[in-house]
Protein backbone atom coordinates (compact mmCIF):
# COMPACT_ATOMS: atom_id res chain seq x y z
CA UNK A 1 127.88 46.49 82.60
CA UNK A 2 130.52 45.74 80.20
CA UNK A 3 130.09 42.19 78.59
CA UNK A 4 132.50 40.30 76.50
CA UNK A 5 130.97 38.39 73.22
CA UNK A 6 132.24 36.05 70.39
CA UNK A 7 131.28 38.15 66.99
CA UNK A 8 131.39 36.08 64.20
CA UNK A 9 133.37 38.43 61.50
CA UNK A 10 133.25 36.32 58.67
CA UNK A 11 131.92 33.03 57.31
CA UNK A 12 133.78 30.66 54.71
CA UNK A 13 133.35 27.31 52.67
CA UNK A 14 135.10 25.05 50.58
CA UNK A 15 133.58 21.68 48.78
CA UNK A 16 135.71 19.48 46.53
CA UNK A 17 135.26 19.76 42.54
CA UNK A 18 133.64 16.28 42.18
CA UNK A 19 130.48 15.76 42.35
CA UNK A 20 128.75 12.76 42.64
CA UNK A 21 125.34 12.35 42.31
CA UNK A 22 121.96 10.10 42.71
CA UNK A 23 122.26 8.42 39.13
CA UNK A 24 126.48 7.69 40.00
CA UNK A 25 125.76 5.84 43.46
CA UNK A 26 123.09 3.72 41.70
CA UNK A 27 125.24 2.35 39.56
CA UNK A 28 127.61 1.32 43.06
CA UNK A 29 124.61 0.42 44.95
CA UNK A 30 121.01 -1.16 44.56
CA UNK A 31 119.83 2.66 44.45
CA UNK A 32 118.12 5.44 42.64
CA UNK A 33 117.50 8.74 42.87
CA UNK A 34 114.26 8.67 43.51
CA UNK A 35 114.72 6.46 46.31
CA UNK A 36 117.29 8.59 48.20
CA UNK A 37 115.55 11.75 47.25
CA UNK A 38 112.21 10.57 48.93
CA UNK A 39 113.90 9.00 52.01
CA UNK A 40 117.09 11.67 52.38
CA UNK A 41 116.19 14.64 50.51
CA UNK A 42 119.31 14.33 49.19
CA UNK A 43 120.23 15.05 45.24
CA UNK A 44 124.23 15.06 44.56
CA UNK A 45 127.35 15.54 46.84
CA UNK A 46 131.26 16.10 47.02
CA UNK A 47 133.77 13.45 47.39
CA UNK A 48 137.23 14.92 47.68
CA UNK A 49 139.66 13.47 45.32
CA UNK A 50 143.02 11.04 46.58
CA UNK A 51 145.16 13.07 47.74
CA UNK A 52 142.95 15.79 49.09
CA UNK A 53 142.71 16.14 53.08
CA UNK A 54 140.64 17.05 55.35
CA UNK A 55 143.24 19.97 56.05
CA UNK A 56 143.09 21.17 52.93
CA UNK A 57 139.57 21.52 52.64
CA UNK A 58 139.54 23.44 56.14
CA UNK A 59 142.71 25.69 54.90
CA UNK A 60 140.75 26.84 51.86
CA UNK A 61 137.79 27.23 53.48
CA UNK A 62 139.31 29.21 56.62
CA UNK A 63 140.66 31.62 54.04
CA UNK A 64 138.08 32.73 52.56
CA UNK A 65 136.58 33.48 55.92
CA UNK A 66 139.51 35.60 57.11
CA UNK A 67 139.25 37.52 53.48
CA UNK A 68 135.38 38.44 54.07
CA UNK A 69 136.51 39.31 57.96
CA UNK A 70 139.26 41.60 57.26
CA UNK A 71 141.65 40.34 59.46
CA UNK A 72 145.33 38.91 59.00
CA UNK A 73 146.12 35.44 59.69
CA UNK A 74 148.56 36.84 62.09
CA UNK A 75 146.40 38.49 64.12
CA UNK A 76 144.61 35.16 64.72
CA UNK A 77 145.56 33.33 67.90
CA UNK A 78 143.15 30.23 68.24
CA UNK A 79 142.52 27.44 65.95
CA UNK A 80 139.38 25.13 66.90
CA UNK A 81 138.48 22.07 63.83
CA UNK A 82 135.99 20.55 64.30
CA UNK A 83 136.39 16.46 62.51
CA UNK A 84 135.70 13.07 62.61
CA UNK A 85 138.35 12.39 59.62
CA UNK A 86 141.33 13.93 60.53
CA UNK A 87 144.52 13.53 58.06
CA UNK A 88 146.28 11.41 60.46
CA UNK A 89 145.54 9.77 64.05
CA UNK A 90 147.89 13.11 65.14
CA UNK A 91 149.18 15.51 65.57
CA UNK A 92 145.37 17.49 65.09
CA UNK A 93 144.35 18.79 61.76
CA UNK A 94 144.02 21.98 63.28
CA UNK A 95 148.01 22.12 64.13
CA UNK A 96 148.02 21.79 60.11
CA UNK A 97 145.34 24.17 59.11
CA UNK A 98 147.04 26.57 61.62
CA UNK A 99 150.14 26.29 59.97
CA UNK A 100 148.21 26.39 56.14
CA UNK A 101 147.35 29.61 57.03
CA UNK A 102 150.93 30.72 58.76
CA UNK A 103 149.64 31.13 62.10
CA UNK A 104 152.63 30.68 64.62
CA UNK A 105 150.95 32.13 67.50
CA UNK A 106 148.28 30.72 70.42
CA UNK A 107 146.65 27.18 70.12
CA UNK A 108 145.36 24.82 67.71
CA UNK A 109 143.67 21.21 68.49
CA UNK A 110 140.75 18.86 66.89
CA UNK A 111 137.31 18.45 68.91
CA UNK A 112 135.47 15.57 67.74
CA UNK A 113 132.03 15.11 68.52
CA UNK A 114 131.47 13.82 64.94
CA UNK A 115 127.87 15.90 63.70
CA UNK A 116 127.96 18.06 66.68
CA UNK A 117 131.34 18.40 66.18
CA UNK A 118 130.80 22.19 65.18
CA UNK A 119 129.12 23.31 67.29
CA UNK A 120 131.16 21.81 70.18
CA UNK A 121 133.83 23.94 68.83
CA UNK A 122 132.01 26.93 68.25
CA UNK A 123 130.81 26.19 72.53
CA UNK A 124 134.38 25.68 73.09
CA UNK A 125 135.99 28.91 71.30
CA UNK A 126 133.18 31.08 72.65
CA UNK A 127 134.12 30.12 76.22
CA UNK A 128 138.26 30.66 75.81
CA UNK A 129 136.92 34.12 74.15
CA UNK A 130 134.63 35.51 76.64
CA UNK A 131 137.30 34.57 79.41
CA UNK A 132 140.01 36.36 77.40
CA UNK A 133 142.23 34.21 76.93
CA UNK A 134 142.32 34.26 73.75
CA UNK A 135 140.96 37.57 71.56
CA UNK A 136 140.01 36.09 68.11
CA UNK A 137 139.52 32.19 66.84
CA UNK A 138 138.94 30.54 63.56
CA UNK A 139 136.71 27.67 64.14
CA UNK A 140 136.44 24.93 61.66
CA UNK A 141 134.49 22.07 60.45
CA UNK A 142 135.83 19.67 57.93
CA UNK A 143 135.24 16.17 56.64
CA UNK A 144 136.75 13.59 54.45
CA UNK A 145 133.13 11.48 55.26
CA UNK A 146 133.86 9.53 51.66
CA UNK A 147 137.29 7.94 53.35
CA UNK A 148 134.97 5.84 55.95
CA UNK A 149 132.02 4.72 54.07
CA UNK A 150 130.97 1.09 53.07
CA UNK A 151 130.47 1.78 49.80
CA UNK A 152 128.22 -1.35 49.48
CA UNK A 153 125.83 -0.41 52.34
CA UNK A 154 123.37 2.28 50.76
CA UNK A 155 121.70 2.41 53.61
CA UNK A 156 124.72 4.82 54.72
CA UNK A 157 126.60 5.70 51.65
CA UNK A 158 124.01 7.52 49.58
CA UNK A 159 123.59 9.85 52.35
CA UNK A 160 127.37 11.12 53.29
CA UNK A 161 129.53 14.15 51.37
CA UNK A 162 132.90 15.88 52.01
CA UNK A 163 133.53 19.60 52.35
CA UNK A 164 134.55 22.39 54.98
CA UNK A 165 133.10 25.46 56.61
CA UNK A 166 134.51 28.12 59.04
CA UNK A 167 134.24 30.83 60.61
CA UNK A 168 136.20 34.00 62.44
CA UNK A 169 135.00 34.99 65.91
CA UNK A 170 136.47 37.94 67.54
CA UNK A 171 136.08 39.30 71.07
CA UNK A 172 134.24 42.32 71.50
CA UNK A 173 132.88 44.42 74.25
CA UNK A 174 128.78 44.59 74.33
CA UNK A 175 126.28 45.87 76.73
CA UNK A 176 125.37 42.27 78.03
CA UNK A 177 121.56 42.16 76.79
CA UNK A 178 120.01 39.99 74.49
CA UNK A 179 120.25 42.52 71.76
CA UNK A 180 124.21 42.14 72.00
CA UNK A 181 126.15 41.04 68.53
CA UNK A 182 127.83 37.74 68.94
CA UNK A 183 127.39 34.48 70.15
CA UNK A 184 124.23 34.83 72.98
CA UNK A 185 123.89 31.54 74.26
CA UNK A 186 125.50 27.72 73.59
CA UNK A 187 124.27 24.31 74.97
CA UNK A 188 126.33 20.75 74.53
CA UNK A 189 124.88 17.28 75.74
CA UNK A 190 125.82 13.94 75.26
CA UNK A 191 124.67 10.18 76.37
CA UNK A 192 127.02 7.31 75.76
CA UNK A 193 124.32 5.11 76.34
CA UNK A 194 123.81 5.02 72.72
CA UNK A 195 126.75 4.81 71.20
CA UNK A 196 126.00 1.90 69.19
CA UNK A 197 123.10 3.67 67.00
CA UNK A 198 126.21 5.98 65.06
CA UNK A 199 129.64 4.73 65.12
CA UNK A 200 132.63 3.50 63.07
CA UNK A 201 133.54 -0.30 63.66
CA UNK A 202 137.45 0.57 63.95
CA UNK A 203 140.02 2.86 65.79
CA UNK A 204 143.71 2.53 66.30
CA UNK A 205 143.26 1.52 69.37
CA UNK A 206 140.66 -1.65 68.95
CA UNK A 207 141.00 -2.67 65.61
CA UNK A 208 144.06 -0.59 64.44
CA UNK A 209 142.37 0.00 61.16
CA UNK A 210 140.15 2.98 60.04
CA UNK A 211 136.64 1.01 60.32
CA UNK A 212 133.43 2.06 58.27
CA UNK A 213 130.53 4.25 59.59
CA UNK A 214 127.41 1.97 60.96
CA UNK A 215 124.05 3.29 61.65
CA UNK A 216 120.69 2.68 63.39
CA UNK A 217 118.74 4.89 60.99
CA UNK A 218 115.57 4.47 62.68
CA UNK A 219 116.99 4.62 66.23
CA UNK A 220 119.14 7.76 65.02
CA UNK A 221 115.78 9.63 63.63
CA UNK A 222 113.84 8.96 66.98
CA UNK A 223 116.35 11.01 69.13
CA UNK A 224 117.41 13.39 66.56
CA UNK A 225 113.88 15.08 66.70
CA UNK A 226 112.85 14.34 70.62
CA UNK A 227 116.49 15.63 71.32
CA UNK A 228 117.55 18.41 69.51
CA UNK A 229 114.12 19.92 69.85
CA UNK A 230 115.17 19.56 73.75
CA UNK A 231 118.06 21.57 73.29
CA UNK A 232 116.96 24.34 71.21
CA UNK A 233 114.25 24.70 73.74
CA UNK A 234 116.81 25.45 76.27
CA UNK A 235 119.37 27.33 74.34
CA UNK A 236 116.42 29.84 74.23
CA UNK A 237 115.10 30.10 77.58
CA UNK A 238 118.61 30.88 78.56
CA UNK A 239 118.16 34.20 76.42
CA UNK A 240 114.79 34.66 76.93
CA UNK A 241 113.57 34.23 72.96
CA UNK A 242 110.39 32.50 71.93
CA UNK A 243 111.57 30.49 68.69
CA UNK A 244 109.13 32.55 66.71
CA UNK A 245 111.91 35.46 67.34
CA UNK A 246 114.14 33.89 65.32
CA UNK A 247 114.84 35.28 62.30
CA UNK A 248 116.87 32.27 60.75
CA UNK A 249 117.43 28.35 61.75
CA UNK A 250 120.71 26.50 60.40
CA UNK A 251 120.63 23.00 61.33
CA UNK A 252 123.37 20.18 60.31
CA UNK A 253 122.01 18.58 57.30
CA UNK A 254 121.12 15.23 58.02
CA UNK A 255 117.92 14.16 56.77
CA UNK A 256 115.25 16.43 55.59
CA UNK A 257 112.59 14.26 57.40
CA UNK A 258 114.53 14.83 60.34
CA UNK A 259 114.84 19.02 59.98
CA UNK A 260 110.95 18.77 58.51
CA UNK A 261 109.89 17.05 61.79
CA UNK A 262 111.79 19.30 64.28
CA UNK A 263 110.34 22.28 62.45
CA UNK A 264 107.11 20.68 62.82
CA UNK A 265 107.71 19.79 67.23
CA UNK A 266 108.57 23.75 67.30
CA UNK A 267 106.52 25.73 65.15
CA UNK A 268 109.42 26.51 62.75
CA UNK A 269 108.22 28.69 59.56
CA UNK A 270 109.68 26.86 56.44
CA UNK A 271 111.08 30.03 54.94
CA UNK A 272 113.30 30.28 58.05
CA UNK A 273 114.89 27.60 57.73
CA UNK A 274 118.34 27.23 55.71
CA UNK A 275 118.18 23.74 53.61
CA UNK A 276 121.51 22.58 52.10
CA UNK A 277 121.16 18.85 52.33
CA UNK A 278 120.60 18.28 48.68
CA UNK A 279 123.37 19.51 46.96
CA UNK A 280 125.96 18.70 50.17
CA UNK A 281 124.74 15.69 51.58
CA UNK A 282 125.63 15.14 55.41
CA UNK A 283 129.11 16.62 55.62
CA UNK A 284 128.90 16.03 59.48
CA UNK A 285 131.11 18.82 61.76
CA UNK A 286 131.14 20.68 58.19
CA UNK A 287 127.12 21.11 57.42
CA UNK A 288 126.22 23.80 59.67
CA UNK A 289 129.22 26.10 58.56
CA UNK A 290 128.72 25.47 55.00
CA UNK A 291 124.99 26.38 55.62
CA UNK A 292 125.96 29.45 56.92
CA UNK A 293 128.04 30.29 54.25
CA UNK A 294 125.34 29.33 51.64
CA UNK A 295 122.73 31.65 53.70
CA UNK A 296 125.45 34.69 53.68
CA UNK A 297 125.61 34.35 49.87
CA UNK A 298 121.75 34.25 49.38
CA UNK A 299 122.31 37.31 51.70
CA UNK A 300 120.04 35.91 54.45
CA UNK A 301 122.82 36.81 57.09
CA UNK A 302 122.04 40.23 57.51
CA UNK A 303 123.24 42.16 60.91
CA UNK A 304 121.25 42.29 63.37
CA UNK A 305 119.55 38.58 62.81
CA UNK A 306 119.14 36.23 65.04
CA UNK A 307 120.48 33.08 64.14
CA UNK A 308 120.19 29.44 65.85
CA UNK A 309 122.07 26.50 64.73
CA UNK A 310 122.08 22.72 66.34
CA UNK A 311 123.46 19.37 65.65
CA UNK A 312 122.89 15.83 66.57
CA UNK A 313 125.96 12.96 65.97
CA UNK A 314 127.44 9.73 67.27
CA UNK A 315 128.43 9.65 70.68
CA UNK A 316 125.37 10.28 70.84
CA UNK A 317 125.72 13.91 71.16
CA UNK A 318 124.14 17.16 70.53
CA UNK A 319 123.82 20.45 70.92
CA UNK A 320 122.51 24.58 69.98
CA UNK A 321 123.62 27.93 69.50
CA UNK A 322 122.42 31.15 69.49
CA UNK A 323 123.75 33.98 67.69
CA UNK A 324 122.85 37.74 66.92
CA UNK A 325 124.25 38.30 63.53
């Protein structure tokens, strides 16, 4: 029987020129690099310049994902970003990357489920794709993370960077097995129980100012790994893969004890795994595209791999995907 799946055609990134690392934030902060390297894994990251918005991080990065898909702009007719820094309370910085890239067509919004964001979005496209409403997307994630940091806490700022990812899905027919190309399985969650662990203390509609991010490291490391093992663990029973199958993990960057300790729950080979976190950072809703493109230019994205990427944020939320290169 005839089955309809979300191909991902092409995969793009964009960071901003500057680069700030280790040795910079210690002179900002009682830091060093040694310190953030042992606790973070983290080495360097980008901070996008004034003047430089989330948008146009996305745009760029979008772009060179519709480039290495071969397909038109035009022929695009679904916009899905993925952000927790949007350039302005609205209209959605997808409405603007759609119109960077001079789409006039279909629909455009913002999801925000902050480090889950992406794969919300990727969930999200997937569905309006396999329903046929829509017949190819560009899903984005982008961050301005530098715009809403306490740059006197370095319990938070050491550990934050800015940049974009995307990708281009398109709809295709497959056979419906779990051998099909595409997008094989997705799983979201969230509990707003916990809201208070990951968070920023402002909003237009409480404070009417932007706010700074806030974090419960501790609390924030003790369901990352309980939870997002969880949902891996059912993203693949719904395909029926064991996760030695896998041929490649991409996990949001947050903390390399975190991605070291939910290899270790699973079983998860080391070589499998794609690391970014210390030349990025945490780039929230952006880290698991930019992963992907990083793994696609080490040409570890080869058809025919299997591919599984998950996220854990504020809210809290989280979530998995599978995908057959």
């Amino acid at each position: 029987m005839a089955f309809i799946r979300s191909v991902i055609r092409g995969v793009g990134a964009h960071l901003p020129k500057r680069v700030m690392t280790n040795d910079d934030l210690s002179r900002l902060v009682d830091t060093t690099d040694a310190w953030i390297r042992e606790r973070t894994g983290i080495e360097e990251r980008h901070i996008a310049e004034e003047g430089e918005l989330t948008s146009d991080l996305g745009i760029a990065a979008s772009r060179q994902a519709l480039v290495r898909a071969g397909i038109d702009p035009v022929d695009i007719d679904l916009v899905v970003c993925a952000t927790s820094t949007p350039d302005r309370t609205f209209p959605a910085t997808g409405v603007r990357i759609q119109a960077g890239l001079g789409i006039t067509r279909g629909a455009a919004f913002d999801v925000q489920a902050v480090c889950s964001g992406f794969i919300y979005a990727l969930s999200i496209a997937d569905n309006f794709l396999k329903t046929g409403q829509f017949k190819r997307a560009v899903v984005v994630g982008a961050e301005t993370f530098s715009r809403i940091l306490d740059w006197s806490d370095r319990g938070t700022c050491v550990l934050f960077g800015d940049g974009a990812g995307a990708v281009v899905l398109e709809a295709q027919t497959q056979l419906g097995s779990r051998e099909d190309r595409g997008i094989l399985a997705t799983r979201i969650r969230s509990d707003g129980r916990f809201e208070d662990l990951l968070y920023v203390d402002g909003g237009p509609g409480s404070t009417k100012t932007t706010g700074h991010l806030r974090m419960n490291g501790r609390e924030v490391f003790r369901h990352a790994v309980q939870k997002i093992a969880g949902v891996i663990e059912e993203t693949l029973v719904m395909t029926g893969y064991a996760p030695g199958e896998v041929d490649l993990y991409v996990p949001h960057q947050a903390n390399k004890r975190i991605l070291d300790g939910i290899a270790h729950r699973l079983g998860i080979e080391p070589a499998k795994i794609v690391y970014t976190l210390a030349r990025h950072g945490n780039t929230s809703a952006a880290s698991i595209p930019l992963a992907l493109n990083q793994a696609l230019e080490d040409r570890r994205l080869t058809e025919g791999r299997l591919v599984l990427m998950e996220a854990m944020g504020g809210g809290l939320t989280w979530g998995a995907a599978l995908a057959r290169w």
